[in-house]
Protein backbone atom coordinates (compact mmCIF):
# COMPACT_ATOMS: atom_id res chain seq x y z
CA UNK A 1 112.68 105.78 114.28
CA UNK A 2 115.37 106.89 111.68
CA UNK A 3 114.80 110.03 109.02
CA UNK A 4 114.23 106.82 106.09
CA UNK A 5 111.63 104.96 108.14
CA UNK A 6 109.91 107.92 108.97
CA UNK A 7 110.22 109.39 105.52
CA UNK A 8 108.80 105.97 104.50
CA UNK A 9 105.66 106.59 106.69
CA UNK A 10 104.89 109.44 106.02
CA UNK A 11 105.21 108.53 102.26
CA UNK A 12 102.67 105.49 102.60
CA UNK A 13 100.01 107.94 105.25
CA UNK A 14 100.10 110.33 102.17
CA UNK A 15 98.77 107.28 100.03
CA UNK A 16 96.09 106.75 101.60
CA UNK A 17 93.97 109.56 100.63
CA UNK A 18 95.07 108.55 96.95
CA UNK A 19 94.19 104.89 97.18
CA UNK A 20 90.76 106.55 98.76
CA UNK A 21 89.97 108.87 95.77
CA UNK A 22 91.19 105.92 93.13
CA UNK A 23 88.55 103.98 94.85
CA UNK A 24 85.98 106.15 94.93
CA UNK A 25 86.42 107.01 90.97
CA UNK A 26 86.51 103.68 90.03
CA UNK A 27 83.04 102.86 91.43
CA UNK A 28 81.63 105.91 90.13
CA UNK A 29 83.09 105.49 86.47
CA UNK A 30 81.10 102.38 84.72
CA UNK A 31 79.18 101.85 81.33
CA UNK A 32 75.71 102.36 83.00
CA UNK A 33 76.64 105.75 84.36
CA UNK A 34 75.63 104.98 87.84
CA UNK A 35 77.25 106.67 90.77
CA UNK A 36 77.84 106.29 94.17
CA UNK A 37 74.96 108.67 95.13
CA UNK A 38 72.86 105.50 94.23
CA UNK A 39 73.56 103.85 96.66
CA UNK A 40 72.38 106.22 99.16
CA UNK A 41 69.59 107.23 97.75
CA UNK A 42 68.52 103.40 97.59
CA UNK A 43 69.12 103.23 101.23
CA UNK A 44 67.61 106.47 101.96
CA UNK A 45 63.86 105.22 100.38
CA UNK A 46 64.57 101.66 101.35
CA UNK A 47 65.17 100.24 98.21
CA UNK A 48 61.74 99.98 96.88
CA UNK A 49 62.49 101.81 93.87
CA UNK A 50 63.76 99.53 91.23
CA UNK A 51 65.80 101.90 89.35
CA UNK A 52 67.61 102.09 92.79
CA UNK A 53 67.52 98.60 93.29
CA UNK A 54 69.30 97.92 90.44
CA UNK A 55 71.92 100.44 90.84
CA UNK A 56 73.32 99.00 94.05
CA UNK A 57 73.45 95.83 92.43
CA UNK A 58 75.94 97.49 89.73
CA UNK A 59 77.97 98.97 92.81
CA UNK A 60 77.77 96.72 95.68
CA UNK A 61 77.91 93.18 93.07
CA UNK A 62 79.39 94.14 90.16
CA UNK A 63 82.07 97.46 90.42
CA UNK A 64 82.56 96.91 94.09
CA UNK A 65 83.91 93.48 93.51
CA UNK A 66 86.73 94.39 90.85
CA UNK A 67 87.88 97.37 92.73
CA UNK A 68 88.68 95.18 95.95
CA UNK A 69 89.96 92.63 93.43
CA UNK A 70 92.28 94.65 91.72
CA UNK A 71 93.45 96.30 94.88
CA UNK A 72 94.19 93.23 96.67
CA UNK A 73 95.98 91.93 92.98
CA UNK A 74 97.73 95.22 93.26
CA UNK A 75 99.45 94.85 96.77
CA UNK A 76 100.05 91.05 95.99
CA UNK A 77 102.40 92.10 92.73
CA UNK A 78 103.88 94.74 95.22
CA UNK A 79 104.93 92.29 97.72
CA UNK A 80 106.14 89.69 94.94
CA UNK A 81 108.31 92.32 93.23
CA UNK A 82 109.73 93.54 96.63
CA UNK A 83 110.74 90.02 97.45
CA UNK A 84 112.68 89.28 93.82
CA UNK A 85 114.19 92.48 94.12
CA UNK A 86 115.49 91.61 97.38
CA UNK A 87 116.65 88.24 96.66
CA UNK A 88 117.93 89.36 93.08
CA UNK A 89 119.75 92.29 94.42
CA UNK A 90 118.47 94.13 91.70
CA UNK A 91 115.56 96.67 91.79
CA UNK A 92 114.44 96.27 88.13
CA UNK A 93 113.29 92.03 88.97
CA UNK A 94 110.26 91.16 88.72
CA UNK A 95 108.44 87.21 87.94
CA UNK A 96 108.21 87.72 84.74
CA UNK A 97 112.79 87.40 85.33
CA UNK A 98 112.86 84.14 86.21
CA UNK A 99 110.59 82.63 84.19
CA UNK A 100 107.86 82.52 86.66
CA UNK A 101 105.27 84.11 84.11
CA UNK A 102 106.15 82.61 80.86
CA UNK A 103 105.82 79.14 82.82
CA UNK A 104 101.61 80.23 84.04
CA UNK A 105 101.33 81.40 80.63
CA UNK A 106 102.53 77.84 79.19
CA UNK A 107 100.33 75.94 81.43
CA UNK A 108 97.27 78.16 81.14
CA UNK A 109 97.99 77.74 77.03
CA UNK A 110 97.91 73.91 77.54
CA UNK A 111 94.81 73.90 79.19
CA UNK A 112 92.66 76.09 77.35
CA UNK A 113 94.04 74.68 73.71
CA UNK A 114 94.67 71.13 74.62
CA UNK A 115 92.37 70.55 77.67
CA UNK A 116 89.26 72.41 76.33
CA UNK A 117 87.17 69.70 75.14
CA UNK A 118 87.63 68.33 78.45
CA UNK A 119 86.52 71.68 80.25
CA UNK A 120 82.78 72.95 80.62
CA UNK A 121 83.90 74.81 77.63
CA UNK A 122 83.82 71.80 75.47
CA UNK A 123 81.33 69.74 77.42
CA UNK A 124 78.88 70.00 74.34
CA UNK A 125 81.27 68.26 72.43
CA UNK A 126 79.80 64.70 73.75
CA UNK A 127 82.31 65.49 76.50
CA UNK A 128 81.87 65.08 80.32
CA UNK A 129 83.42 68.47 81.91
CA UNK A 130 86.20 67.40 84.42
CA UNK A 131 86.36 70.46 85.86
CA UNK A 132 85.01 74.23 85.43
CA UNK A 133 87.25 76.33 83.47
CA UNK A 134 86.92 78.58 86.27
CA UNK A 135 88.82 76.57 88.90
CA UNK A 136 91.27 74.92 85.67
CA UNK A 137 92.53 78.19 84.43
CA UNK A 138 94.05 79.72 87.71
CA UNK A 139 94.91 76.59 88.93
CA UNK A 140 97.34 76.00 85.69
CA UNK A 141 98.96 79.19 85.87
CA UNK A 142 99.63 78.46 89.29
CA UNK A 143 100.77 75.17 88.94
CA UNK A 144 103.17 76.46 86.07
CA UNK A 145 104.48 78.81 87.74
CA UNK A 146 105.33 76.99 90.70
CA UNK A 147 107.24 73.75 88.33
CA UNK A 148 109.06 76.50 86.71
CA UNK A 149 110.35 78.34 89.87
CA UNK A 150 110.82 74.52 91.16
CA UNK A 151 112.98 73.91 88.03
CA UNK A 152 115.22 76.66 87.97
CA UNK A 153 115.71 76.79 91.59
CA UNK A 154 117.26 72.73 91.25
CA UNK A 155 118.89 73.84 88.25
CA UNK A 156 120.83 76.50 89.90
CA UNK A 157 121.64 74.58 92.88
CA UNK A 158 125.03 72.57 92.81
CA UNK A 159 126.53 71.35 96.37
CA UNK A 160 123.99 73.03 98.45
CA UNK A 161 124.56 76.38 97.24
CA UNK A 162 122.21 78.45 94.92
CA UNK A 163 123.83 80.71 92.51
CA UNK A 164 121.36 83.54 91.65
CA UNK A 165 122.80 84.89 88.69
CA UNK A 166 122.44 81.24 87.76
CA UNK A 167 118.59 81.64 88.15
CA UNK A 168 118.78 84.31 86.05
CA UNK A 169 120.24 83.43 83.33
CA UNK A 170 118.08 80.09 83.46
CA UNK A 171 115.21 82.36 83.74
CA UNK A 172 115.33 84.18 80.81
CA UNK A 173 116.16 81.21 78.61
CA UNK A 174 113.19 79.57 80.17
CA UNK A 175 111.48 82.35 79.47
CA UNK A 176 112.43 82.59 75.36
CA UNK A 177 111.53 78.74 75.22
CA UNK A 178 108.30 79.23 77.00
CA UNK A 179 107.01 81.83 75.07
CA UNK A 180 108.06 79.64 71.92
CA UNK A 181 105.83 76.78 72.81
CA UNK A 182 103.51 79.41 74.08
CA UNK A 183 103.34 80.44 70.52
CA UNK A 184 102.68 76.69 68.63
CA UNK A 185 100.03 76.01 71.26
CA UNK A 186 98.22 79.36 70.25
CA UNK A 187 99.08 78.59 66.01
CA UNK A 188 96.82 75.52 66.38
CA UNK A 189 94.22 76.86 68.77
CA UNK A 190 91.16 77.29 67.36
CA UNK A 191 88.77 80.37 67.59
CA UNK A 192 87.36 80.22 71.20
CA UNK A 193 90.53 78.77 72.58
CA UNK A 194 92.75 81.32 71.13
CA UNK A 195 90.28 84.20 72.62
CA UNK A 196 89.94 82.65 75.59
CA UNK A 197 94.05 82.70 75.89
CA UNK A 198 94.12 86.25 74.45
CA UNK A 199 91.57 87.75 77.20
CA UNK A 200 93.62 86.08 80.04
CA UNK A 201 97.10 87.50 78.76
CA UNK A 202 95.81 90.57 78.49
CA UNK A 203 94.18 89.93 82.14
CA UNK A 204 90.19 91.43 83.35
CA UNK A 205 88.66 91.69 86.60
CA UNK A 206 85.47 91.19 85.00
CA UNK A 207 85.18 87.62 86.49
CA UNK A 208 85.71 89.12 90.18
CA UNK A 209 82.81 88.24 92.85
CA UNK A 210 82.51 88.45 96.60
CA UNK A 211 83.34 84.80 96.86
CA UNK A 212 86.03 84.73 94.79
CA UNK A 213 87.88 87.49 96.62
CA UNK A 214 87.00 85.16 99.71
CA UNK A 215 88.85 81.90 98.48
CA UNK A 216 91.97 84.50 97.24
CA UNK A 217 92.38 85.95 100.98
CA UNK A 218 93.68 83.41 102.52
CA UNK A 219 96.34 82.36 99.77
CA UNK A 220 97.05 86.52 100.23
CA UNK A 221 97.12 86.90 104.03
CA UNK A 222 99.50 83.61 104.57
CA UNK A 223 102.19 84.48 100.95
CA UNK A 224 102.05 88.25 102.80
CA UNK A 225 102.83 87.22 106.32
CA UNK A 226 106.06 84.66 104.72
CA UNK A 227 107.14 87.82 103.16
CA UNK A 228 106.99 90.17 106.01
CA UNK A 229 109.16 87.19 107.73
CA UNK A 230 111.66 87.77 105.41
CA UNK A 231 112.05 91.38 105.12
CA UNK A 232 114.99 91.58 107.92
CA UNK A 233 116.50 88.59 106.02
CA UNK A 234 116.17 89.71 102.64
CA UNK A 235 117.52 93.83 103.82
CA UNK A 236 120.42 91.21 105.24
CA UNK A 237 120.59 89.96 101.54
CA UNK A 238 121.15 93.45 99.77
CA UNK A 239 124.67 93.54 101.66
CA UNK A 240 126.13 90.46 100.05
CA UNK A 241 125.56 86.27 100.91
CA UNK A 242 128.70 86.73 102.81
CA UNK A 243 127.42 89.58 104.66
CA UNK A 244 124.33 88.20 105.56
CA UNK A 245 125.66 84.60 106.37
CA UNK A 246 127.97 86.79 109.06
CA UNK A 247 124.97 88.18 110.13
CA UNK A 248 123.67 84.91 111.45
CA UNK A 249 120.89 84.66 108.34
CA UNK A 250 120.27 81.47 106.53
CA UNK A 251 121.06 81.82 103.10
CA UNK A 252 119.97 78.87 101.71
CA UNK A 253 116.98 78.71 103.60
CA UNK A 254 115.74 82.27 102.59
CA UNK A 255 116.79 81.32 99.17
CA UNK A 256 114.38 78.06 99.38
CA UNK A 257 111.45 80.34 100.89
């Protein structure tokens, strides 16, 4: 093992006491003031007591959810960054470069200004609700992001060959023209839509639940296991195309991935 691998163990070993004691705060730090010592004490006297009763529901239904969920959102930005910076050759990219956020912001805007009445948030209106704002909401940004990264990637592509700095450059006007419809769709929202929008910019685990971190696994476990795939490609990538293509790496193909 070389002296930068093993530096970079040892770096990620001395994390995980860290990540341990972040944990460990976060489910002890809450607006009810209930701590983790609840939870044992619950299971010590069986859980007959319902003061104890109801604090393991705060920890084990409520806090514990949101911790996992913003750990596993955590690592998932990690691995996304360390893939743009690869391919981008440049270790300040990130989604938000390309126009990959602006686009899930655009969608999610459409949806919740345009598509509310059509949502279980306007179902009162006389309307039937299509589909739960719920599933709708990630579903749009999602779907967003993945036309705009479509888009740019066939913009930047002429005879076969994808010029990155192309991307880039798309991506950031993308990006300014986004964020301008972005802001007309949230000029004529009205009040719940334009709170609704607000609290998902501004992003909340508050929503997180045992089955929801169930349905995000998967999506998490196969997007991580592309990306470790492509980490030898993608090192190959920081030398040059040219370098890489000598190399016996698929350019375009990583590129496309």
């Amino acid at each position: 093992m070389s002296l930068a691998r093993r530096r970079a163990v040892l770096f990620l070993c001395a994390l995980c006491p860290v990540l341990i004691v972040a944990v460990g705060i976060s489910l002890n730090v809450g607006a009810t003031g209930v701590h983790l010592t609840a939870l044992w004490h619950g299971g010590l006297h069986g859980g007959i007591e319902v003061g104890n009763s109801a604090d393991r529901v705060v920890l084990t239904q409520i806090r514990g959810p949101r911790v996992v969920m913003a750990g596993l959102t955590g690592a998932a930005l990690a691995v996304a960054g360390a893939v743009m910076q690869g391919l981008f050759r440049n270790p300040l990219a990130d989604p938000g470069l390309i126009g990959v956020s602006s686009g899930a912001a655009l969608a999610t805007a459409c949806v919740l200004v345009l598509g509310g009445a059509w949502l279980d948030l306007g179902a009162g209106g006389g309307h039937v609700a299509l589909l739960s704002t719920a599933w709708a909401v990630p579903l749009a940004g999602m779907l967003g992001s993945f036309v705009a990264a479509c888009a740019l990637y066939l913009f930047a592509t002429r005879g076969g060959a994808t010029s990155v700095s192309m991307i880039l450059l798309a991506g950031v006007a993308f990006s300014a023209f986004s964020g301008a419809l972005t802001g007309i769709l949230i000029f004529r929202a009205n009040d719940t839509a334009l709170r609704d929008l607000t609290f998902w910019t501004m992003g909340s685990f508050a929503g997180a639940t045992w089955p929801r971190i169930g349905l995000l696994c998967p999506f998490l476990l196969v997007a991580g296991w592309v990306a470790a795939c492509l980490a030898s490609p993608l090192n190959a990538l920081l030398l040059g195309e040219s370098d890489a293509r000598l190399m016996g790496y698929p350019v375009e193909r990583i590129k496309r991935l």
